[in-house]
Structure formats: structure tokens, C-alpha cells
PDB file of N, CA and C in Angstrom:
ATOM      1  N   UNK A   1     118.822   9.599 275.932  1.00  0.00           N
ATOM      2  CA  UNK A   1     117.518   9.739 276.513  1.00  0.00           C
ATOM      3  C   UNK A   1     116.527  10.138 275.442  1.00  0.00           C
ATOM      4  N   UNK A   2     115.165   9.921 275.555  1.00  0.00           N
ATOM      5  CA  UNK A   2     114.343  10.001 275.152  1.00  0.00           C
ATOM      6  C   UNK A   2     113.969  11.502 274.579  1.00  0.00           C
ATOM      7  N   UNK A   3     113.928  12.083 273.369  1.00  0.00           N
ATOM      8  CA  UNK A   3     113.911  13.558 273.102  1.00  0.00           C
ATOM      9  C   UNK A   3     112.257  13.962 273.697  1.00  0.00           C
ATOM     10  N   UNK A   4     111.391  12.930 273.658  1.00  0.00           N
ATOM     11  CA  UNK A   4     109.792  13.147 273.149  1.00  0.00           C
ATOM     12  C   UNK A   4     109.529  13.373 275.273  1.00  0.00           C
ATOM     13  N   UNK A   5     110.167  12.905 275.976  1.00  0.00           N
ATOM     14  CA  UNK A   5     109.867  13.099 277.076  1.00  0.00           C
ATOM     15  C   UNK A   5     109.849  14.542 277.758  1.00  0.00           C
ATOM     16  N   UNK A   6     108.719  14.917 278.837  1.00  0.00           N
ATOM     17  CA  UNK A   6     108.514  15.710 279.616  1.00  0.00           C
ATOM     18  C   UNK A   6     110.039  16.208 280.029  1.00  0.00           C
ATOM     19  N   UNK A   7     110.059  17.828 280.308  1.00  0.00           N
ATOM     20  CA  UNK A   7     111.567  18.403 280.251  1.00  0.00           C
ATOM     21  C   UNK A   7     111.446  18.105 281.995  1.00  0.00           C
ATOM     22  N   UNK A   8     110.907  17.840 282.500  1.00  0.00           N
ATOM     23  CA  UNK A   8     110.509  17.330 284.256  1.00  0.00           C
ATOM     24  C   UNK A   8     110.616  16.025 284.179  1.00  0.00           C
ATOM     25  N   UNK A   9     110.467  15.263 283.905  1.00  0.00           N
ATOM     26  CA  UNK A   9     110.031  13.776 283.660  1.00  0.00           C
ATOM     27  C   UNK A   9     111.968  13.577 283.086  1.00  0.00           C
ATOM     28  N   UNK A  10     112.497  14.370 282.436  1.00  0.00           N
ATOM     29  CA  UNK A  10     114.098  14.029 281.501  1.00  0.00           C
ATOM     30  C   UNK A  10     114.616  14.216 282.777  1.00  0.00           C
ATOM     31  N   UNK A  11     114.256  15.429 283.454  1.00  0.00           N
ATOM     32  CA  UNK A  11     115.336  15.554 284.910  1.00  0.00           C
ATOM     33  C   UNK A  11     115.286  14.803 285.773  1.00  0.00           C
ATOM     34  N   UNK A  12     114.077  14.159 285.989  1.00  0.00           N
ATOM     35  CA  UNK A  12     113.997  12.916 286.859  1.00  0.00           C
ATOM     36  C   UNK A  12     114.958  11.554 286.582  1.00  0.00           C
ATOM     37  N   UNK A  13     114.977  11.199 285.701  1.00  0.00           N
ATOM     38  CA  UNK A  13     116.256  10.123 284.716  1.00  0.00           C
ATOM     39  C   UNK A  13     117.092  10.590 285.000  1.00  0.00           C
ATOM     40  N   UNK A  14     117.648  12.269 284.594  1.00  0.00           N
ATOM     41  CA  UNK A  14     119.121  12.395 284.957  1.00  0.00           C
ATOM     42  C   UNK A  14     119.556  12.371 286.265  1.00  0.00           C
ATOM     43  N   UNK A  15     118.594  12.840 287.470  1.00  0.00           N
ATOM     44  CA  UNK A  15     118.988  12.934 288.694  1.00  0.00           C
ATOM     45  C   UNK A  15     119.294  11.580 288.989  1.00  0.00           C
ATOM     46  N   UNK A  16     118.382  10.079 288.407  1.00  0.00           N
ATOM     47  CA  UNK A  16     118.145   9.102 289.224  1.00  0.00           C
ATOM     48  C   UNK A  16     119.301   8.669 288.546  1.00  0.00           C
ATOM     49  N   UNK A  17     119.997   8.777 287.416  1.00  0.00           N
ATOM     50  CA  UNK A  17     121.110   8.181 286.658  1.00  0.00           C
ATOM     51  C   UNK A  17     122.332   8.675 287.167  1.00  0.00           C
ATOM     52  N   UNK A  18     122.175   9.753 287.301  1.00  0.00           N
ATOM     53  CA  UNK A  18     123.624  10.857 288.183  1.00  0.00           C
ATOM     54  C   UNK A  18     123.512   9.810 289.603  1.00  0.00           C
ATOM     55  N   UNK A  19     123.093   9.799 290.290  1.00  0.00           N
ATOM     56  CA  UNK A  19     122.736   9.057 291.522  1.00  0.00           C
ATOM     57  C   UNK A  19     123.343   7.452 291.706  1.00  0.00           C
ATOM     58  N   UNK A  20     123.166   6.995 290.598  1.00  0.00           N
ATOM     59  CA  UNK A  20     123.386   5.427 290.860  1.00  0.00           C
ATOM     60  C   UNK A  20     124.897   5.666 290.492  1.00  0.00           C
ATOM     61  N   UNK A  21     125.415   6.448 288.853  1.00  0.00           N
ATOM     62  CA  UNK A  21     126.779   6.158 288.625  1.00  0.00           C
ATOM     63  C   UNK A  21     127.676   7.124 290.002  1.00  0.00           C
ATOM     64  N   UNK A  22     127.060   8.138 290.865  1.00  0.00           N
ATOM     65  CA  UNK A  22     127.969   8.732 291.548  1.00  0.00           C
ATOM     66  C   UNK A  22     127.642   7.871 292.896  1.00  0.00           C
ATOM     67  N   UNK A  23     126.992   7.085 293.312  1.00  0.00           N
ATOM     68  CA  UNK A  23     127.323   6.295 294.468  1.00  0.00           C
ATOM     69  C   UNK A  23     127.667   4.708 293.859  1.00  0.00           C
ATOM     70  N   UNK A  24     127.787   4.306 292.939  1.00  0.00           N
ATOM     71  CA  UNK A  24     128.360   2.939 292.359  1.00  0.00           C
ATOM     72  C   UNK A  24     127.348   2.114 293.120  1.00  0.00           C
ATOM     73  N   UNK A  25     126.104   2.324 292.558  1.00  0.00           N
ATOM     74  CA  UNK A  25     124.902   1.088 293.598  1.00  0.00           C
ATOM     75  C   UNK A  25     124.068   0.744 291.980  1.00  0.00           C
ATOM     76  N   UNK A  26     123.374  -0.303 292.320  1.00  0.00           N
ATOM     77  CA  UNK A  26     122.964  -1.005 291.249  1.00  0.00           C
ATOM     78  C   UNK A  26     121.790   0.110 290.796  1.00  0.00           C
ATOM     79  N   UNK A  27     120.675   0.976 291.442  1.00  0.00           N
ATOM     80  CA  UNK A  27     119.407   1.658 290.933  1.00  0.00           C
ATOM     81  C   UNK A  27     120.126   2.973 291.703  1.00  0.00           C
ATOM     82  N   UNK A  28     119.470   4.173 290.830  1.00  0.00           N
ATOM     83  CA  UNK A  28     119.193   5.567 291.056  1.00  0.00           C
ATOM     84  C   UNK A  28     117.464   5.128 290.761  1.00  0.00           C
ATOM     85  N   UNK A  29     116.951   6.478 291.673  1.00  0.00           N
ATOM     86  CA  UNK A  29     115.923   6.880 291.524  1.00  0.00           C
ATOM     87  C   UNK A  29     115.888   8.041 291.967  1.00  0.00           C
ATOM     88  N   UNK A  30     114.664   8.570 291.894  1.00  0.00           N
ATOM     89  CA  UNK A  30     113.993  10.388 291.891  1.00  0.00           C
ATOM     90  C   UNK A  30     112.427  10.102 291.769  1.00  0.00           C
ATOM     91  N   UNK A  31     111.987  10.948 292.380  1.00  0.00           N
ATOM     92  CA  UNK A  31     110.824  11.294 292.589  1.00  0.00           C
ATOM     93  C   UNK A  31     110.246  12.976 292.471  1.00  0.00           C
ATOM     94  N   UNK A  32     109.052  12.966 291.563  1.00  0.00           N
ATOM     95  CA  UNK A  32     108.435  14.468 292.085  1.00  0.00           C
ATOM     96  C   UNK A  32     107.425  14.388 293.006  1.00  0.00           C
ATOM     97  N   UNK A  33     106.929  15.532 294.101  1.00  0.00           N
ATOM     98  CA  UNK A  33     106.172  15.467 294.759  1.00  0.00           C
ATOM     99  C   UNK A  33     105.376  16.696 293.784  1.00  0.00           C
ATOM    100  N   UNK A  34     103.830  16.694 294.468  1.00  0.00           N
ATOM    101  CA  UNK A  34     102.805  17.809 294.208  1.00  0.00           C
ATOM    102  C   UNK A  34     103.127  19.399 293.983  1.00  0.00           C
ATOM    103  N   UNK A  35     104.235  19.591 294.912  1.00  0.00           N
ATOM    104  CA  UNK A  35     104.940  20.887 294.298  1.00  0.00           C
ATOM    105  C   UNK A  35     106.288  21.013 293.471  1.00  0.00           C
ATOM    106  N   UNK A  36     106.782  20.168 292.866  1.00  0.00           N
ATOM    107  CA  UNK A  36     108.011  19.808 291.842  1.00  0.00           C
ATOM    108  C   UNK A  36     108.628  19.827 292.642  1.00  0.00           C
ATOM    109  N   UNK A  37     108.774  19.457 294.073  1.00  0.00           N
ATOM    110  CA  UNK A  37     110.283  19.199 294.593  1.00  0.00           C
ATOM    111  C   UNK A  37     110.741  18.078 294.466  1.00  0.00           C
ATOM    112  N   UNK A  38     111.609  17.266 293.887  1.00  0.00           N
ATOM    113  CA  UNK A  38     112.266  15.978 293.922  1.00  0.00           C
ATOM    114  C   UNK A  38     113.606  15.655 294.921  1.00  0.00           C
ATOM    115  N   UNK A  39     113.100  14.346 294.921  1.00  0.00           N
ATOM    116  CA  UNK A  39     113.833  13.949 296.049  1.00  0.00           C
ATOM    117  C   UNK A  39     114.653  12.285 295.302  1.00  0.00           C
ATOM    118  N   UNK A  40     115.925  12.453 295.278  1.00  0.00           N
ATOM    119  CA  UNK A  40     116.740  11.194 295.276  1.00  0.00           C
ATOM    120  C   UNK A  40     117.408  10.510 296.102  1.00  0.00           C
ATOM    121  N   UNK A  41     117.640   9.124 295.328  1.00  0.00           N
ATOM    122  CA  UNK A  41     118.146   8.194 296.200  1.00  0.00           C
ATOM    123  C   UNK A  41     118.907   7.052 295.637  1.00  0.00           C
ATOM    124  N   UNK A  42     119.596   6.110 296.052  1.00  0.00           N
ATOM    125  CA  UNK A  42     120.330   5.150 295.615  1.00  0.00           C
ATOM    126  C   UNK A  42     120.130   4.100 296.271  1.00  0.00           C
ATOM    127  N   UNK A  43     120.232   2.905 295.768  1.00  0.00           N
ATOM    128  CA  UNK A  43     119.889   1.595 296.598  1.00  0.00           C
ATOM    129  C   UNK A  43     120.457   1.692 297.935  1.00  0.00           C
ATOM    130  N   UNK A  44     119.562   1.214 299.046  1.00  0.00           N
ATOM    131  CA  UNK A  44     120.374   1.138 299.933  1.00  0.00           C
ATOM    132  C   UNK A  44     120.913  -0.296 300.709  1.00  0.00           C
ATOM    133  N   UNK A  45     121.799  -0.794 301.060  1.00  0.00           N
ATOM    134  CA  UNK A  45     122.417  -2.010 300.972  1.00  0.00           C
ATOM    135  C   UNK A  45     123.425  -2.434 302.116  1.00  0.00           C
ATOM    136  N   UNK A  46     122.790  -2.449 303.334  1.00  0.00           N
ATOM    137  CA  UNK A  46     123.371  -2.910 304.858  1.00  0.00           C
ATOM    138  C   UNK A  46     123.340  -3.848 305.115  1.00  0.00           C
ATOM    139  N   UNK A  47     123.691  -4.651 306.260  1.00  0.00           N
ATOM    140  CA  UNK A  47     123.217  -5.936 306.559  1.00  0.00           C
ATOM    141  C   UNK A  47     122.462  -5.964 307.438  1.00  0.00           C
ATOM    142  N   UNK A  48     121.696  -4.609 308.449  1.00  0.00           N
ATOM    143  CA  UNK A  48     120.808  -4.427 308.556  1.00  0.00           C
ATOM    144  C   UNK A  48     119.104  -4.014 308.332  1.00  0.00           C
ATOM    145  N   UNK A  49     119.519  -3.409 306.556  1.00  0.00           N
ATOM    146  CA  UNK A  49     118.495  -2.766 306.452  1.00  0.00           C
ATOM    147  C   UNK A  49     118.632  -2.548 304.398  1.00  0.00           C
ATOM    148  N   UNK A  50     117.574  -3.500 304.185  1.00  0.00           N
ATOM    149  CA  UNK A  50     117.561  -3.001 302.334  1.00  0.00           C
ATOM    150  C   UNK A  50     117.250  -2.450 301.852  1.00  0.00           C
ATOM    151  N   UNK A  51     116.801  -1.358 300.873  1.00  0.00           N
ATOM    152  CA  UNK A  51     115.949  -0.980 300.173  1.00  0.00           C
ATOM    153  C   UNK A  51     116.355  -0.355 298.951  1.00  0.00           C
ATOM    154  N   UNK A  52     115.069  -0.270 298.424  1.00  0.00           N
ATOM    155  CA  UNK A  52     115.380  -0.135 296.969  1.00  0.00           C
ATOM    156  C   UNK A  52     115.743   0.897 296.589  1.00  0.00           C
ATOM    157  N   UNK A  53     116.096   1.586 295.538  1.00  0.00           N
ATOM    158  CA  UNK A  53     116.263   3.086 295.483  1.00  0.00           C
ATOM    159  C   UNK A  53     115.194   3.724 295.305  1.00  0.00           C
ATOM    160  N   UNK A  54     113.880   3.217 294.648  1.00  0.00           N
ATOM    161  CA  UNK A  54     112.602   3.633 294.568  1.00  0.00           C
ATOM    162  C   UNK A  54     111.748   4.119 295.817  1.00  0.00           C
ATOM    163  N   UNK A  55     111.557   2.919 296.556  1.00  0.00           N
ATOM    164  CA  UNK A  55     111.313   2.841 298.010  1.00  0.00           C
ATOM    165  C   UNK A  55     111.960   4.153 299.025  1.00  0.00           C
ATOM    166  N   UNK A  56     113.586   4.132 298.557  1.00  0.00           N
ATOM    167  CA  UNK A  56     113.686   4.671 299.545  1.00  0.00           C
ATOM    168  C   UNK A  56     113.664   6.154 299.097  1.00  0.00           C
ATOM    169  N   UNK A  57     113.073   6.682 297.742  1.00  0.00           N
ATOM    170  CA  UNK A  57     112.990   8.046 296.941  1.00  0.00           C
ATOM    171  C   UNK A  57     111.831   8.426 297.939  1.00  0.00           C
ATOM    172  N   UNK A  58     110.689   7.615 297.790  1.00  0.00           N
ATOM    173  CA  UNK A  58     109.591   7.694 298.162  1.00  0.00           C
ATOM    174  C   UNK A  58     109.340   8.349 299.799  1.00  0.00           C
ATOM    175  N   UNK A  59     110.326   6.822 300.312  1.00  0.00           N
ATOM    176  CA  UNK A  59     110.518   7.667 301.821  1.00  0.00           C
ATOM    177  C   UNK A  59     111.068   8.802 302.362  1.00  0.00           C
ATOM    178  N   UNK A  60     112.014   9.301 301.689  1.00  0.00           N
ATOM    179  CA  UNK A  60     112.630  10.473 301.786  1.00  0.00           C
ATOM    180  C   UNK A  60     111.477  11.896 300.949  1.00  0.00           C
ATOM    181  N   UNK A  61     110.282  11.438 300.509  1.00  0.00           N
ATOM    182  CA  UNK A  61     109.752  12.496 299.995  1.00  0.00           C
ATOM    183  C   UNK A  61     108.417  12.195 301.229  1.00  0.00           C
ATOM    184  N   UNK A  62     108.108  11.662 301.875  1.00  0.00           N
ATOM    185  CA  UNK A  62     107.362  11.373 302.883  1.00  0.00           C
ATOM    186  C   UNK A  62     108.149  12.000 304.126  1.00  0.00           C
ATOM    187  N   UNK A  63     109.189  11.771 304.537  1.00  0.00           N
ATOM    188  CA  UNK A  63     110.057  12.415 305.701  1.00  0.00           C
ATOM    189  C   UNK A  63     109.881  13.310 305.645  1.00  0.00           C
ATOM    190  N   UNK A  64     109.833  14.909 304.245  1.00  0.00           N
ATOM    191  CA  UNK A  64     110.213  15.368 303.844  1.00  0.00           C
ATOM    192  C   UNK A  64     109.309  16.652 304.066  1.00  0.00           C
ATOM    193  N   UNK A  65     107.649  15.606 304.052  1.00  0.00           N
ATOM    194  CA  UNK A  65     106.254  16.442 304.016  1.00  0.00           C
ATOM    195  C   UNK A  65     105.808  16.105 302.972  1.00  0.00           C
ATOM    196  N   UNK A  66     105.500  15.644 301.708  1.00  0.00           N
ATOM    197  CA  UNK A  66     105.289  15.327 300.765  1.00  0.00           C
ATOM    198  C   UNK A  66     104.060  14.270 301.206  1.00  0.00           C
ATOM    199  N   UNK A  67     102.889  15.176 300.005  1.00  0.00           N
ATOM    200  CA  UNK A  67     101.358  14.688 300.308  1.00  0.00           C
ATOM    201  C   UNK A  67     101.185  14.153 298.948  1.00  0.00           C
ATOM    202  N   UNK A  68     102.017  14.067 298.132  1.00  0.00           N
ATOM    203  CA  UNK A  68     101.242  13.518 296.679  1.00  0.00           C
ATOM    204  C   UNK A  68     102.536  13.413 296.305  1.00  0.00           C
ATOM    205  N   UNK A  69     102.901  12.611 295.275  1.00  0.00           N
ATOM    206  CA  UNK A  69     103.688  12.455 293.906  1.00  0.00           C
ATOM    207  C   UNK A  69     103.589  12.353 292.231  1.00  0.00           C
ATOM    208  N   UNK A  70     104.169  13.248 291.613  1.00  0.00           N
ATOM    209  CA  UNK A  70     103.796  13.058 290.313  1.00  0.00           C
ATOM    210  C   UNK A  70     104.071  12.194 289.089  1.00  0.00           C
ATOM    211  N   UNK A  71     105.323  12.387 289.846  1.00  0.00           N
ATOM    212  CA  UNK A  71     106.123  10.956 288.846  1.00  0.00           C
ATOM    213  C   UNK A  71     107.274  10.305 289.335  1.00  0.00           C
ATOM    214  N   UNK A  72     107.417   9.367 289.334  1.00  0.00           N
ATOM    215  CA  UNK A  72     108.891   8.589 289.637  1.00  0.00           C
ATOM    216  C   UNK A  72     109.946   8.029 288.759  1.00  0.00           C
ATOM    217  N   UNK A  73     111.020   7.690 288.695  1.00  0.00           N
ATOM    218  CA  UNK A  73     111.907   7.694 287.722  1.00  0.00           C
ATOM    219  C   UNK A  73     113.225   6.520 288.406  1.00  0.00           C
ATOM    220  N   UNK A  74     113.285   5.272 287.639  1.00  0.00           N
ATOM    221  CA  UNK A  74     114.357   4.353 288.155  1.00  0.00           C
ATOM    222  C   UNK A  74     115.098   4.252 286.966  1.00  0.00           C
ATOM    223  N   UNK A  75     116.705   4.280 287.299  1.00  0.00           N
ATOM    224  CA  UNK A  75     117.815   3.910 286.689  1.00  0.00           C
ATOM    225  C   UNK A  75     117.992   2.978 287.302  1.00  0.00           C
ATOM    226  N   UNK A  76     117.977   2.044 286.101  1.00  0.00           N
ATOM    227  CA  UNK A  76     118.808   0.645 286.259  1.00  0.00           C
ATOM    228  C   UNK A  76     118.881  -0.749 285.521  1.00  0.00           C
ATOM    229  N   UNK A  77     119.539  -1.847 285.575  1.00  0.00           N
ATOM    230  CA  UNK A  77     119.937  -2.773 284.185  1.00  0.00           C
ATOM    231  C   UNK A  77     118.617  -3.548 284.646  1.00  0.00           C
ATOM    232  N   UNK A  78     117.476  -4.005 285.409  1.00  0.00           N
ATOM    233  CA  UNK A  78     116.789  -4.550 285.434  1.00  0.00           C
ATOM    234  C   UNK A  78     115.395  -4.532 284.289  1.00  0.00           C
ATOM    235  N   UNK A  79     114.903  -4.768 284.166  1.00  0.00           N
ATOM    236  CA  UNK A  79     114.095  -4.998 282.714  1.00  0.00           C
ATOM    237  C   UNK A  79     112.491  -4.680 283.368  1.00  0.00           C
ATOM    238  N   UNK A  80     112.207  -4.604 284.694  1.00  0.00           N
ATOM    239  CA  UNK A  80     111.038  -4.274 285.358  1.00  0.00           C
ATOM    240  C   UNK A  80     111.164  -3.099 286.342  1.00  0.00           C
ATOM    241  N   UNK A  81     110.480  -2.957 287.083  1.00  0.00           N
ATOM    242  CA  UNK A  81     110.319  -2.000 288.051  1.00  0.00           C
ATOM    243  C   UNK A  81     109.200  -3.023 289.231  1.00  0.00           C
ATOM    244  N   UNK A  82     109.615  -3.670 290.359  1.00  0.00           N
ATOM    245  CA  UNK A  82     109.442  -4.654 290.910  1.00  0.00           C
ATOM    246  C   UNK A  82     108.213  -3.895 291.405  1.00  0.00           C
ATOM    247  N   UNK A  83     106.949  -5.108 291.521  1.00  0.00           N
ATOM    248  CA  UNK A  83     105.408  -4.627 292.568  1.00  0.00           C
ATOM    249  C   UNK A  83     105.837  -3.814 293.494  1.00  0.00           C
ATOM    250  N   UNK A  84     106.459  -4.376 294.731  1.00  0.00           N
ATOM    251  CA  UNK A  84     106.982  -3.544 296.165  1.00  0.00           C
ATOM    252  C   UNK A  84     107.404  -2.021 295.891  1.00  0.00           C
ATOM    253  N   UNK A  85     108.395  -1.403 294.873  1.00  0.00           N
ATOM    254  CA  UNK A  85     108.691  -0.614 294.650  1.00  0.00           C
ATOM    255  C   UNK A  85     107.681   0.363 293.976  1.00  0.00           C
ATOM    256  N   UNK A  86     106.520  -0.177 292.980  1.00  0.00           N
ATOM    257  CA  UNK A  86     105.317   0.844 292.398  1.00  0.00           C
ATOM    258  C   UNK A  86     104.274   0.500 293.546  1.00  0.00           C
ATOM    259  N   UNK A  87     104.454  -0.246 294.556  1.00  0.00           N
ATOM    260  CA  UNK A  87     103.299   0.014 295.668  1.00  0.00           C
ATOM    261  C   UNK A  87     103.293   1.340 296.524  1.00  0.00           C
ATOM    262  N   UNK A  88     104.752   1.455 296.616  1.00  0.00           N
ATOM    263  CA  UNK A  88     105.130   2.648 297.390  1.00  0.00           C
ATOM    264  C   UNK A  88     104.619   3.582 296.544  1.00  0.00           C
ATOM    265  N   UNK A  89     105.207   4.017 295.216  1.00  0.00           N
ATOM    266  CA  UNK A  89     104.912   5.164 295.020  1.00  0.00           C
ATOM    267  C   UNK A  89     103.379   4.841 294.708  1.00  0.00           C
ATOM    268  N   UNK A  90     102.359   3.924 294.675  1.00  0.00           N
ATOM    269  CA  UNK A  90     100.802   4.190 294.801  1.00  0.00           C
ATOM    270  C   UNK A  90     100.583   4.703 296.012  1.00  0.00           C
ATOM    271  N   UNK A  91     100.661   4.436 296.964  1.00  0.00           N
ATOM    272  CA  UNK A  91     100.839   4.762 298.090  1.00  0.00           C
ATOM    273  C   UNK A  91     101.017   6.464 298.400  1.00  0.00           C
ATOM    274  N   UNK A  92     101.359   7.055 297.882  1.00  0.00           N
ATOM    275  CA  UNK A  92     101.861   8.557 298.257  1.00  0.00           C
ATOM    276  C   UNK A  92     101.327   9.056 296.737  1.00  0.00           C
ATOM    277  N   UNK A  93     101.043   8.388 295.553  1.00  0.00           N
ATOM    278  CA  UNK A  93     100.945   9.532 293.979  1.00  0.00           C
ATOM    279  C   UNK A  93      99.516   9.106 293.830  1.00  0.00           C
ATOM    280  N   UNK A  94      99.305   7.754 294.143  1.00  0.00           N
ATOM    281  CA  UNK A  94      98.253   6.990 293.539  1.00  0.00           C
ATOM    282  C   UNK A  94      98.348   6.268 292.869  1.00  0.00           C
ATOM    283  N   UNK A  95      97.096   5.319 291.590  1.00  0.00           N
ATOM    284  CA  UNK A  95      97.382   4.238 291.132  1.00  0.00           C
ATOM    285  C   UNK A  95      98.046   4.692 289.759  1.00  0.00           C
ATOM    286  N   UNK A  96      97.530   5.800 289.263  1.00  0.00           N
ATOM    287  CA  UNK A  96      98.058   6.747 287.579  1.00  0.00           C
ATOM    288  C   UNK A  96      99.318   7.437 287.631  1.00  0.00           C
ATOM    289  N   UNK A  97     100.444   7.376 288.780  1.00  0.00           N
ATOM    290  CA  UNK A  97     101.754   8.128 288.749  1.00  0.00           C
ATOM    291  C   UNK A  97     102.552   7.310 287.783  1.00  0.00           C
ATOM    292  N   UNK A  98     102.977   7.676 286.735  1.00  0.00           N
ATOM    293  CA  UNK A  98     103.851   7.360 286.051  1.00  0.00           C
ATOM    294  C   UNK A  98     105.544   6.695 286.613  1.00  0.00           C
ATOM    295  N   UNK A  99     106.115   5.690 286.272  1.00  0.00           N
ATOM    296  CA  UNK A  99     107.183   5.553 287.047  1.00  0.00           C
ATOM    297  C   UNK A  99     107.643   4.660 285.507  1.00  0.00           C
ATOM    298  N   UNK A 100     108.652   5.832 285.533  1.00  0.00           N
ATOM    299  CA  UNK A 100     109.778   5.798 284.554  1.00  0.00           C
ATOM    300  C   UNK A 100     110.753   4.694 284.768  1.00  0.00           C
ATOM    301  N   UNK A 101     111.398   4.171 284.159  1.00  0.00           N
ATOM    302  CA  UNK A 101     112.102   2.969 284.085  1.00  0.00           C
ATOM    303  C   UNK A 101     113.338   3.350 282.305  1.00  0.00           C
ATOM    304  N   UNK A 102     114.666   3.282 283.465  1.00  0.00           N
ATOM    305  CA  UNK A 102     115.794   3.594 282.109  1.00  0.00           C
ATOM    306  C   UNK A 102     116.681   2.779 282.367  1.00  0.00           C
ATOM    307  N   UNK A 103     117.545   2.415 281.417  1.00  0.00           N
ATOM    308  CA  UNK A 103     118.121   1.571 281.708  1.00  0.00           C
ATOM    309  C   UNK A 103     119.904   2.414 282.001  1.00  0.00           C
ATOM    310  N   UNK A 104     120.759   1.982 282.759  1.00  0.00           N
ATOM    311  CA  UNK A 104     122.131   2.833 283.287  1.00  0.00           C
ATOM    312  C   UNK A 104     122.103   4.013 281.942  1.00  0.00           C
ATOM    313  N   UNK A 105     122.401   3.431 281.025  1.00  0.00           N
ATOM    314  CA  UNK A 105     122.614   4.479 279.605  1.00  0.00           C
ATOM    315  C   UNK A 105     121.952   5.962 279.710  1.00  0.00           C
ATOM    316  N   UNK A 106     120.806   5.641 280.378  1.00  0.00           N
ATOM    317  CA  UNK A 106     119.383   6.792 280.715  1.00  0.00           C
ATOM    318  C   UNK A 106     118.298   6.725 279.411  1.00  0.00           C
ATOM    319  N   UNK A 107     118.444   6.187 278.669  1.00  0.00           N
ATOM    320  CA  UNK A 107     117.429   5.613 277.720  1.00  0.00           C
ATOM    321  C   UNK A 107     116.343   5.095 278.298  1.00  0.00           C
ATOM    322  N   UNK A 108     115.175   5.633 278.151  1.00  0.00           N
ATOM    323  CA  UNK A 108     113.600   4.946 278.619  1.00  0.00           C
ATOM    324  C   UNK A 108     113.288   3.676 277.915  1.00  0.00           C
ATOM    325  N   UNK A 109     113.300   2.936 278.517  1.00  0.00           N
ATOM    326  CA  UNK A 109     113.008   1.435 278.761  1.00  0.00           C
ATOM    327  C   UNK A 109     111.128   1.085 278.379  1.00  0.00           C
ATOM    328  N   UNK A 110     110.549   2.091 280.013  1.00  0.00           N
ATOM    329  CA  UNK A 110     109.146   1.126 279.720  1.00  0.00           C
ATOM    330  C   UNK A 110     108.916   2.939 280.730  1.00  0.00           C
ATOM    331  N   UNK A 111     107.486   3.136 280.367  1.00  0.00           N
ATOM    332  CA  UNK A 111     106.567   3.975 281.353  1.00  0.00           C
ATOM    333  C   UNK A 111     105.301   2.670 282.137  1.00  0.00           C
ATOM    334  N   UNK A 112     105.773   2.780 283.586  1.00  0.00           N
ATOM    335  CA  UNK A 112     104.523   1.950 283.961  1.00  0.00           C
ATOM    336  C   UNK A 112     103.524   3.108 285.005  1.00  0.00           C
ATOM    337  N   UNK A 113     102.197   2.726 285.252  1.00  0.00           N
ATOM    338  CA  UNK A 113     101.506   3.223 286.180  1.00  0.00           C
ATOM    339  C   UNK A 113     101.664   2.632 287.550  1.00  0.00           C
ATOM    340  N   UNK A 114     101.829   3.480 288.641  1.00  0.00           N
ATOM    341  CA  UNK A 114     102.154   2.752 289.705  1.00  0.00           C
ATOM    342  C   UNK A 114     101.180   1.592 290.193  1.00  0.00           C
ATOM    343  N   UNK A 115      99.771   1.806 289.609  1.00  0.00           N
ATOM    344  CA  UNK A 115      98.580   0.661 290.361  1.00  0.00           C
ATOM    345  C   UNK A 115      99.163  -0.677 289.501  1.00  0.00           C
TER     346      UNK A 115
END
């Protein structure tokens, strides 16, 4: 992982990386809300019902009470962080929330803004 990164922003990677290798799903993610509580998640993958691990960080910090977000954080081998998934977190952080992107290893990949 990245030494130069936020010591909040590093725990977000490890939670979302701990997350994907301890449920064997393709993305971990994590989220902070307005008061540093984070909330994780792992892809979710039914034949009723999909979602991303981002998406569903987000929703679980919305269930949760969560009025703002500060940053978001995805583990995983994909090379982007898909529109649908930084809509959500615009949606609850705004268009300037940072959303981290690592790849399984936990190495930072890309910082995008959610707008």
C-alpha cells in the first residue's frame, strides 16, 4: 500500500481488502461517513439481487443514519471504478468524495472524485 496515503484513507483499503479476501467475492469496499464511522461490504451476488460492493458500502452507511461521506475505498482486479458505483457515493458525499481504487494486492491504483 501506498506509504504517502491518509492513515484513514490506508484503513479504508485494508478494511475493503480484508473484506473481499475473507468473503472470496470479486470487490471489498468501505466507506467513511461525516463522523469516521465506516461501514463495509463485499459484492453482493444472488440471483435475485446484485450489487456492487461500493453500492452496497454506501447503502449500509445510509441504513445506518449516515448524512455525508468522506471517502470511499474499492478493492479489486478491475482497472476502473464503474459510473453507477461513484453515483452512489455522489449521492450521500457529493461530487469531491474521493473514492479510492486498489487493486486485490491493496496497492492504490487511481484516486477518482465521485462527480
Amino acid at each position: 500500500m501506498t506509504d504517502a496515503l491518509d492513515p484513514e484513507d490506508r484503513k479504508l483499503l485494508t478494511l475493503a481488502r480484508a473484506t473481499r479476501a475473507r468473503n472470496a467475492v470479486p470487490e471489498g469496499a468501505a466507506v467513511r461517513d461525516e463522523t469516521g464511522r465506516t461501514y463495509v461490504a463485499g459484492t453482493v451476488a444472488l440471483d435475485s439481487l446484485r450489487l456492487s460492493a461500493l453500492r452496497t458500502a454506501v447503502a449500509m452507511a445510509v441504513a445506518s443514519g449516515a448524512t455525508s461521506l468522506e471517502a470511499a475505498a474499492v478493492v479489486s482486479e478491475a482497472d476502473t471504478v464503474p459510473d453507477a458505483d461513484r453515483a452512489a457515493v455522489r449521492d450521500l458525499g457529493g461530487a469531491g468524495t474521493p473514492v479510492l481504487l486498489a487493486g486485490p494486492d491493496g496497492t492504490l491504483r487511481d484516486t477518482l472524485g465521485a462527480g
